[in-house]
PDB file of N, CA and C in Angstrom:
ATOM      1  N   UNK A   1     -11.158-118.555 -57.710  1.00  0.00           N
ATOM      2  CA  UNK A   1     -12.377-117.974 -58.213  1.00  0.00           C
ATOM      3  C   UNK A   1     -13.046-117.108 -57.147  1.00  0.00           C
ATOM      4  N   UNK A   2     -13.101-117.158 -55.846  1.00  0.00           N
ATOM      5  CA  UNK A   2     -13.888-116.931 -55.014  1.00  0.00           C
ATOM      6  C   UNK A   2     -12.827-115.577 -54.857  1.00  0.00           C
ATOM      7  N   UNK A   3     -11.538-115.174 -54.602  1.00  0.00           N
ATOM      8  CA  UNK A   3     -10.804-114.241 -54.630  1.00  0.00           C
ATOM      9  C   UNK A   3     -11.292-113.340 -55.576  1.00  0.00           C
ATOM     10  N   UNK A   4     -11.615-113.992 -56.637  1.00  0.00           N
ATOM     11  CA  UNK A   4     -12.300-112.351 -57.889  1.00  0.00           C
ATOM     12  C   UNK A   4     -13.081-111.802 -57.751  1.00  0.00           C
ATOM     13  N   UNK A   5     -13.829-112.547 -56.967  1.00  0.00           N
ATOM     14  CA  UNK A   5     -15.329-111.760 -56.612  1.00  0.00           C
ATOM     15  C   UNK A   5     -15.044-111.186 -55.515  1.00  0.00           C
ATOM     16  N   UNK A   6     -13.956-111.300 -54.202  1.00  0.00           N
ATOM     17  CA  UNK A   6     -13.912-110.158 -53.139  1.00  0.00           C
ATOM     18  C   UNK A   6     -13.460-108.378 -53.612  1.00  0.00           C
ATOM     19  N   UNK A   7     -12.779-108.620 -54.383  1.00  0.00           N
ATOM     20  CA  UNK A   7     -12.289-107.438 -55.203  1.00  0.00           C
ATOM     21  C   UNK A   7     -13.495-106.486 -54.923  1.00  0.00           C
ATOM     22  N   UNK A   8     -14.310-106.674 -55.916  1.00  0.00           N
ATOM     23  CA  UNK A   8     -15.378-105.808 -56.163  1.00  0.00           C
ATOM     24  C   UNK A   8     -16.463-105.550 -54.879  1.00  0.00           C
ATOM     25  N   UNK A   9     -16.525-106.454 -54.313  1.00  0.00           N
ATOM     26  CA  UNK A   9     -17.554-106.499 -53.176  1.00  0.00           C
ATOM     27  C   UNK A   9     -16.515-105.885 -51.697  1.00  0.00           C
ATOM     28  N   UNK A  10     -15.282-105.846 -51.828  1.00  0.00           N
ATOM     29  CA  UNK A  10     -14.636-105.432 -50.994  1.00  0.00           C
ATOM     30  C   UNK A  10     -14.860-103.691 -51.072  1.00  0.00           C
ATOM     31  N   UNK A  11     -14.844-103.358 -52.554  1.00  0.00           N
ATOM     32  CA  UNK A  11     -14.693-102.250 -53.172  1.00  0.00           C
ATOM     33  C   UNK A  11     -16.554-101.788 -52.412  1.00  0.00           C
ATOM     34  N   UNK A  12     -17.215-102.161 -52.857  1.00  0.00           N
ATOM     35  CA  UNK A  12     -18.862-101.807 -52.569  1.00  0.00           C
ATOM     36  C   UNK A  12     -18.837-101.625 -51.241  1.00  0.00           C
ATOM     37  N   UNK A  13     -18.384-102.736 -50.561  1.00  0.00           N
ATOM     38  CA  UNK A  13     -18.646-102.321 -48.963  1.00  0.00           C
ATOM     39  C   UNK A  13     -17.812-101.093 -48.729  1.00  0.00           C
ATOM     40  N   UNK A  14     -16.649-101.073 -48.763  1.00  0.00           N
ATOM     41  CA  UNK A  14     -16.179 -99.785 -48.808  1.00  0.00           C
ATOM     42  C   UNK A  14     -16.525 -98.743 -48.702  1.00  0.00           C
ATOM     43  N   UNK A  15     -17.546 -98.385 -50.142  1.00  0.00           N
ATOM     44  CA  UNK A  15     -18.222 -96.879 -50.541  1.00  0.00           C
ATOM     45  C   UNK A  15     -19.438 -96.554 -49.535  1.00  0.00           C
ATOM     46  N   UNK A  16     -20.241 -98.160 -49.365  1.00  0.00           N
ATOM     47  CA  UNK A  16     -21.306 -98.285 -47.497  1.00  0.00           C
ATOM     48  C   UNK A  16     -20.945 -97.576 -47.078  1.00  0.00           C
ATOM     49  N   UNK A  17     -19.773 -97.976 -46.589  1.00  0.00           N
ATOM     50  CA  UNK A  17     -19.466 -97.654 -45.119  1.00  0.00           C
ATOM     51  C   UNK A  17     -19.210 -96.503 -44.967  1.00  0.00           C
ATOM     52  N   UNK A  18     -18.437 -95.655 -45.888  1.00  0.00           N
ATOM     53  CA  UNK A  18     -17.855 -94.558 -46.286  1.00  0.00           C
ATOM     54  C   UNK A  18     -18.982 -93.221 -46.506  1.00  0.00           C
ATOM     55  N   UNK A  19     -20.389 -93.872 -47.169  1.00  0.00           N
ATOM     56  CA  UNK A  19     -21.441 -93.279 -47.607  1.00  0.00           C
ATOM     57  C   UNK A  19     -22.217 -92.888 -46.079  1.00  0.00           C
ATOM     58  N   UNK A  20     -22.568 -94.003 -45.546  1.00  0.00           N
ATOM     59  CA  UNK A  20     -22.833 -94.573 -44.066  1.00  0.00           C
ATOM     60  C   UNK A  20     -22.178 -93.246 -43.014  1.00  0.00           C
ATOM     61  N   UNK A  21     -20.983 -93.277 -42.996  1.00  0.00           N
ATOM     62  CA  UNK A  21     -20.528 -92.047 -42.378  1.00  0.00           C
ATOM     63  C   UNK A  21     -20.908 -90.994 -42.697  1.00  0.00           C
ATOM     64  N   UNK A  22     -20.247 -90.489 -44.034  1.00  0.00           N
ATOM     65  CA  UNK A  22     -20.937 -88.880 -44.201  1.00  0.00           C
ATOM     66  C   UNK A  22     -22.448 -89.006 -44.027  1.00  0.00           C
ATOM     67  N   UNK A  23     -23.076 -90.112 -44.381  1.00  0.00           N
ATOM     68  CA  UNK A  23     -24.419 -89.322 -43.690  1.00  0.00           C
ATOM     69  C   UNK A  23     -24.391 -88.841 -42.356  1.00  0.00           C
ATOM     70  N   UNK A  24     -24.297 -89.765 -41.583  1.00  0.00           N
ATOM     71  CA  UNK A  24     -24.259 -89.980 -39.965  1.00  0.00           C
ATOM     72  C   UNK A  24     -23.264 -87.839 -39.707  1.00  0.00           C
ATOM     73  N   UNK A  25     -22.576 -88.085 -40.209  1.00  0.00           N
ATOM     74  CA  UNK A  25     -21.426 -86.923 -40.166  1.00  0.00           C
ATOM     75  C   UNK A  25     -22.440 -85.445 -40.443  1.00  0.00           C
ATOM     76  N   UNK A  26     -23.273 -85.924 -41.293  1.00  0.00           N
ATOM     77  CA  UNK A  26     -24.034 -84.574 -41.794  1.00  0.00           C
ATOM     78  C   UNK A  26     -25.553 -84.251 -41.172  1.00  0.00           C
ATOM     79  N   UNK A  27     -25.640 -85.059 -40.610  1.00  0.00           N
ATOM     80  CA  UNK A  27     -26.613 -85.401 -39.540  1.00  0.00           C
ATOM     81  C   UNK A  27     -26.464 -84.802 -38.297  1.00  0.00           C
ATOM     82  N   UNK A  28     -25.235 -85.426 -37.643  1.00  0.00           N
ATOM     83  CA  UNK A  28     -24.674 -84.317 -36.559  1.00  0.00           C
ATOM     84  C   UNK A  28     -24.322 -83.247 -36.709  1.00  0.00           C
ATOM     85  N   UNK A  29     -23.854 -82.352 -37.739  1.00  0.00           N
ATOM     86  CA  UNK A  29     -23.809 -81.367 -38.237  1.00  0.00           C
ATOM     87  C   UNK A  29     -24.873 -80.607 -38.688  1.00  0.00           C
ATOM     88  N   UNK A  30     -25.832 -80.615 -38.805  1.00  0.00           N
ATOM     89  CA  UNK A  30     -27.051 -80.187 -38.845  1.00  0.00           C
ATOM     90  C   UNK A  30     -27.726 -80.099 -37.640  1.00  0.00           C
ATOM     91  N   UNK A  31     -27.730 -81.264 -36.705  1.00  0.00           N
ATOM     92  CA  UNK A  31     -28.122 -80.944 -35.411  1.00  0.00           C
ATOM     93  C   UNK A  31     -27.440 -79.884 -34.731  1.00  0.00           C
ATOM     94  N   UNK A  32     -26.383 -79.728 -34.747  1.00  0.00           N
ATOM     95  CA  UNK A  32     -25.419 -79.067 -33.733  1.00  0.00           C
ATOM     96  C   UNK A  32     -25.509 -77.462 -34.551  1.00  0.00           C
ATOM     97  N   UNK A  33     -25.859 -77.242 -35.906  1.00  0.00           N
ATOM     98  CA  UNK A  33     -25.776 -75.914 -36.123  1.00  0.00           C
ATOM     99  C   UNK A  33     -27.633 -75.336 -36.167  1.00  0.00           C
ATOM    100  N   UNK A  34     -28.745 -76.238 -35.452  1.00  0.00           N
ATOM    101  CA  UNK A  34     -29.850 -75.704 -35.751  1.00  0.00           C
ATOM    102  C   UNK A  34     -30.406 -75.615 -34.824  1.00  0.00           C
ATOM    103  N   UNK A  35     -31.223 -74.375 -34.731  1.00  0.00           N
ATOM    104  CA  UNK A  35     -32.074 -74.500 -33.130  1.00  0.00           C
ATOM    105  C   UNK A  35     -33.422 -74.915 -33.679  1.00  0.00           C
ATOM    106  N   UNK A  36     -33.558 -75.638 -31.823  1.00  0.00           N
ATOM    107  CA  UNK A  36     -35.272 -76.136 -32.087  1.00  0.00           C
ATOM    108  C   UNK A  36     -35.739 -75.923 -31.265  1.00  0.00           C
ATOM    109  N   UNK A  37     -36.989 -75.926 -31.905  1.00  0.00           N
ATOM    110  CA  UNK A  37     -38.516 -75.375 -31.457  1.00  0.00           C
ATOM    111  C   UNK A  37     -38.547 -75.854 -29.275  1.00  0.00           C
ATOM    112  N   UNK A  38     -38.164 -77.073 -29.587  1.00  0.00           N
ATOM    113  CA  UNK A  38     -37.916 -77.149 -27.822  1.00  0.00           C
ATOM    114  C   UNK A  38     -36.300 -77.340 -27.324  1.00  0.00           C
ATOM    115  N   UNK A  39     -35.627 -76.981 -26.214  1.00  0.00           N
ATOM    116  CA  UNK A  39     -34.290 -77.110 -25.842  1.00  0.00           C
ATOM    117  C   UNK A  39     -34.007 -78.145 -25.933  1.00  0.00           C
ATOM    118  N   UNK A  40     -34.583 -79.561 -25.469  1.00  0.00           N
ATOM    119  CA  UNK A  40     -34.552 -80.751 -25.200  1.00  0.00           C
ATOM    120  C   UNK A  40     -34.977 -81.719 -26.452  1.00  0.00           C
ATOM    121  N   UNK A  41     -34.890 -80.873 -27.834  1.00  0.00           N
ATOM    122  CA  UNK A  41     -35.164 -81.716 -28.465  1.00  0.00           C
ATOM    123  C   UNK A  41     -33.626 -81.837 -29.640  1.00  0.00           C
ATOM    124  N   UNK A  42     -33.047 -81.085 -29.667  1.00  0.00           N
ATOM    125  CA  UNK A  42     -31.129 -80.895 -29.674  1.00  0.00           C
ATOM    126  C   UNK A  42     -30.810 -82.355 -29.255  1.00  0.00           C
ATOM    127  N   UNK A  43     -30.975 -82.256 -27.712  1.00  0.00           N
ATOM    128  CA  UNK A  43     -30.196 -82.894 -27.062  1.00  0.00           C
ATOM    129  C   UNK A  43     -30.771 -84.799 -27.254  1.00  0.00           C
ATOM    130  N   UNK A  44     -31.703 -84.939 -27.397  1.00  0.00           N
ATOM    131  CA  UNK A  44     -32.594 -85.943 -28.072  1.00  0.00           C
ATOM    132  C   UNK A  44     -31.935 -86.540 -29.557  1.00  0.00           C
ATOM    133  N   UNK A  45     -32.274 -85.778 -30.251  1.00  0.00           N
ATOM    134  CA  UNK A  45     -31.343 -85.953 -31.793  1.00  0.00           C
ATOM    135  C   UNK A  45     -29.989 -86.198 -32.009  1.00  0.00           C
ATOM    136  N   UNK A  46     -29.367 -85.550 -30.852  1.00  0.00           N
ATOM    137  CA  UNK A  46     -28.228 -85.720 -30.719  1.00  0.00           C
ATOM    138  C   UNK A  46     -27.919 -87.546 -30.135  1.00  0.00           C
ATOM    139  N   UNK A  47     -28.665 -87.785 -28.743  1.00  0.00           N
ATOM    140  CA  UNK A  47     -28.308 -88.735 -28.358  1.00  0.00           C
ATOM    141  C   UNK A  47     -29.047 -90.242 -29.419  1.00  0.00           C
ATOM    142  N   UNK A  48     -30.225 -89.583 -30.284  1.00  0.00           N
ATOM    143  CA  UNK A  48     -30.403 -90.643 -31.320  1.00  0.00           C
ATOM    144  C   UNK A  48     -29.711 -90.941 -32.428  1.00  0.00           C
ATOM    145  N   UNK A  49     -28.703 -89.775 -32.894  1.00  0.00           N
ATOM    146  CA  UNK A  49     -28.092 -90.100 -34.036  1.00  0.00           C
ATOM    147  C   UNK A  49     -26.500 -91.270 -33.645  1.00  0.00           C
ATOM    148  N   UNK A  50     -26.362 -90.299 -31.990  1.00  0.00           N
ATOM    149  CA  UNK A  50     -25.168 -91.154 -31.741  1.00  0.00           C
ATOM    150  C   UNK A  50     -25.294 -92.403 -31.315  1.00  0.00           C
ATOM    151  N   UNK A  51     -26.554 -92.451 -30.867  1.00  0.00           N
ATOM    152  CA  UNK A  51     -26.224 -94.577 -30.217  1.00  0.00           C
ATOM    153  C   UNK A  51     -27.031 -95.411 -31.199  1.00  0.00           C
ATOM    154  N   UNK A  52     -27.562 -95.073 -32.020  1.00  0.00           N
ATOM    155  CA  UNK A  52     -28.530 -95.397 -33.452  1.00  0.00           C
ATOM    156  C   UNK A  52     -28.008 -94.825 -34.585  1.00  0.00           C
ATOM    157  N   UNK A  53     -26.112 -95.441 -34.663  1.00  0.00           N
ATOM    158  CA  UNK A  53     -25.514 -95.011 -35.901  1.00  0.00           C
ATOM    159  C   UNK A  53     -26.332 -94.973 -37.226  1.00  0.00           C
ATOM    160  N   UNK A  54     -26.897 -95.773 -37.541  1.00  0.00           N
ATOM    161  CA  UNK A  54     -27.254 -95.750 -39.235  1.00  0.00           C
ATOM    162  C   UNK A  54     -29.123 -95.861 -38.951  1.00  0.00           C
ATOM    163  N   UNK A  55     -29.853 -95.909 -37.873  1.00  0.00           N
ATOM    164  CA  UNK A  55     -31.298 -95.641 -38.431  1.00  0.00           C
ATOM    165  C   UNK A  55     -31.405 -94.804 -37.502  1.00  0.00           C
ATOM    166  N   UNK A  56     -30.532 -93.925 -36.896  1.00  0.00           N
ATOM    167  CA  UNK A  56     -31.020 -92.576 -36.365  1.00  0.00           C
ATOM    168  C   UNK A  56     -30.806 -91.456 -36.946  1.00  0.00           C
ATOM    169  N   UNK A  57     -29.464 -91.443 -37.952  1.00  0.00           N
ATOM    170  CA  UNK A  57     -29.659 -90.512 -39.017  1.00  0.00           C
ATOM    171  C   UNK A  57     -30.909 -90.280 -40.052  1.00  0.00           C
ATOM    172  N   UNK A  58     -30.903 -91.442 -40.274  1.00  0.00           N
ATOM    173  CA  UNK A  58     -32.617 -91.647 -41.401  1.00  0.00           C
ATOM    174  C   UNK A  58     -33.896 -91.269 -40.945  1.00  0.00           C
ATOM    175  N   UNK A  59     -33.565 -91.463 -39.785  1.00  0.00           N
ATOM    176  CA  UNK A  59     -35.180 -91.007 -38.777  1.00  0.00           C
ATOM    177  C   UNK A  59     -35.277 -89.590 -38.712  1.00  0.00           C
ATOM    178  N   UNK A  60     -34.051 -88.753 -38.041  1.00  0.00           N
ATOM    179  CA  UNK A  60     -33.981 -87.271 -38.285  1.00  0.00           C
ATOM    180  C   UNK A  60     -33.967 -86.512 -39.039  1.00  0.00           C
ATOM    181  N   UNK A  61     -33.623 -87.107 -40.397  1.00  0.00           N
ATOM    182  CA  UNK A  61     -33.803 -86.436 -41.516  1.00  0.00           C
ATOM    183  C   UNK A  61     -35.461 -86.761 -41.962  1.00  0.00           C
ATOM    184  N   UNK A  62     -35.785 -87.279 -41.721  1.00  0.00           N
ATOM    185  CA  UNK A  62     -37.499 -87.999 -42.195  1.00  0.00           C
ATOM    186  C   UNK A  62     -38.257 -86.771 -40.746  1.00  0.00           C
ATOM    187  N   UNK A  63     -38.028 -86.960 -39.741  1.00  0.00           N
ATOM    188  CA  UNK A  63     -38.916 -86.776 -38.555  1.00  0.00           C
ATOM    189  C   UNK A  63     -38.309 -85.270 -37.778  1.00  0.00           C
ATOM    190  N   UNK A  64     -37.424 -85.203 -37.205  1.00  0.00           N
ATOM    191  CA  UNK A  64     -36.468 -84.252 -36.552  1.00  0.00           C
ATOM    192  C   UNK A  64     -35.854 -82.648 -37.530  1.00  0.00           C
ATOM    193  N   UNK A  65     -35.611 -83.163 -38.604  1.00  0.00           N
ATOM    194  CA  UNK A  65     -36.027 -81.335 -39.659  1.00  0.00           C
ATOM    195  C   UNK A  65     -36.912 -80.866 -39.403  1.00  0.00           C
ATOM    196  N   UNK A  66     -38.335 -81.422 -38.933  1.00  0.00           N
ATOM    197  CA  UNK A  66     -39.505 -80.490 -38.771  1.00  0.00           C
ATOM    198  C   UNK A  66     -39.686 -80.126 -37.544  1.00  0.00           C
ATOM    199  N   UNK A  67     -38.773 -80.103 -36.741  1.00  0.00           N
ATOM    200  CA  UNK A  67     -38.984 -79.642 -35.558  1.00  0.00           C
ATOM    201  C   UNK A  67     -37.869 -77.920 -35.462  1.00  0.00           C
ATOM    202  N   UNK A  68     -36.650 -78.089 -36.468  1.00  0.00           N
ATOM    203  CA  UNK A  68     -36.244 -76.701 -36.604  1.00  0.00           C
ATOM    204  C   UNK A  68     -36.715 -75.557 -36.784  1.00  0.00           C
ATOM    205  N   UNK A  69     -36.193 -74.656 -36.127  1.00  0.00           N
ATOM    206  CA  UNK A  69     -37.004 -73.140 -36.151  1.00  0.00           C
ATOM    207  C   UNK A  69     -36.608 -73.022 -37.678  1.00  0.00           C
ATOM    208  N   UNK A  70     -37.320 -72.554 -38.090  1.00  0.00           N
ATOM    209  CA  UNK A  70     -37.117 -71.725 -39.947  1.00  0.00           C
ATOM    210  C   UNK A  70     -36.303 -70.620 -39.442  1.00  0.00           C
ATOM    211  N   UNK A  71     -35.189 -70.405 -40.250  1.00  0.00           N
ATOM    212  CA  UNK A  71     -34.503 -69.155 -40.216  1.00  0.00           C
ATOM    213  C   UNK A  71     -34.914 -68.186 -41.173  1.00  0.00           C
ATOM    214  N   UNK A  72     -35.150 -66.656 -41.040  1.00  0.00           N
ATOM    215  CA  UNK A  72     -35.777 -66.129 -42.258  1.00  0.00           C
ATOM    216  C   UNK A  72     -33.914 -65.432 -42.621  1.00  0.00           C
ATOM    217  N   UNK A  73     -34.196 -65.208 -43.936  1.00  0.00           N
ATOM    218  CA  UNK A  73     -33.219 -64.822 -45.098  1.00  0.00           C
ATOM    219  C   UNK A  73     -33.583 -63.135 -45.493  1.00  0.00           C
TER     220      UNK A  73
END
């Protein structure tokens, strides 16, 4: 019984973890293609997303977008 239920919950953690990355993935990718308002604040975002895998992405997207220069179009 306890085997039927890993199935699915094996399956869920999975898509986490998987989800978990591409954020983290799109996070650094956004840092690395945007300039900001100070030099030292790159390099900041950078070192928060990488040693604060999963609540340093969330923080930069909440806090750290508003520090990018606006690009005009």
């Amino acid at each position: 019984m306890l085997l039927r239920n890993l199935g699915p919950l094996a399956l869920l953690m999975f898509l986490i973890v998987i989800g978990a990355l591409i954020f983290w993935l799109l996070a650094l990718l956004d840092i690395l293609r945007s300039n900001f308002t100070q030099g030292i604040n790159k390099l900041c975002w950078l070192l928060v997303v990488l040693f604060v895998p999963l609540i340093g992405p969330i923080i930069y997207f909440f806090m750290g977008r508003q520090q990018k220069i606006k690009e005009r179009r």
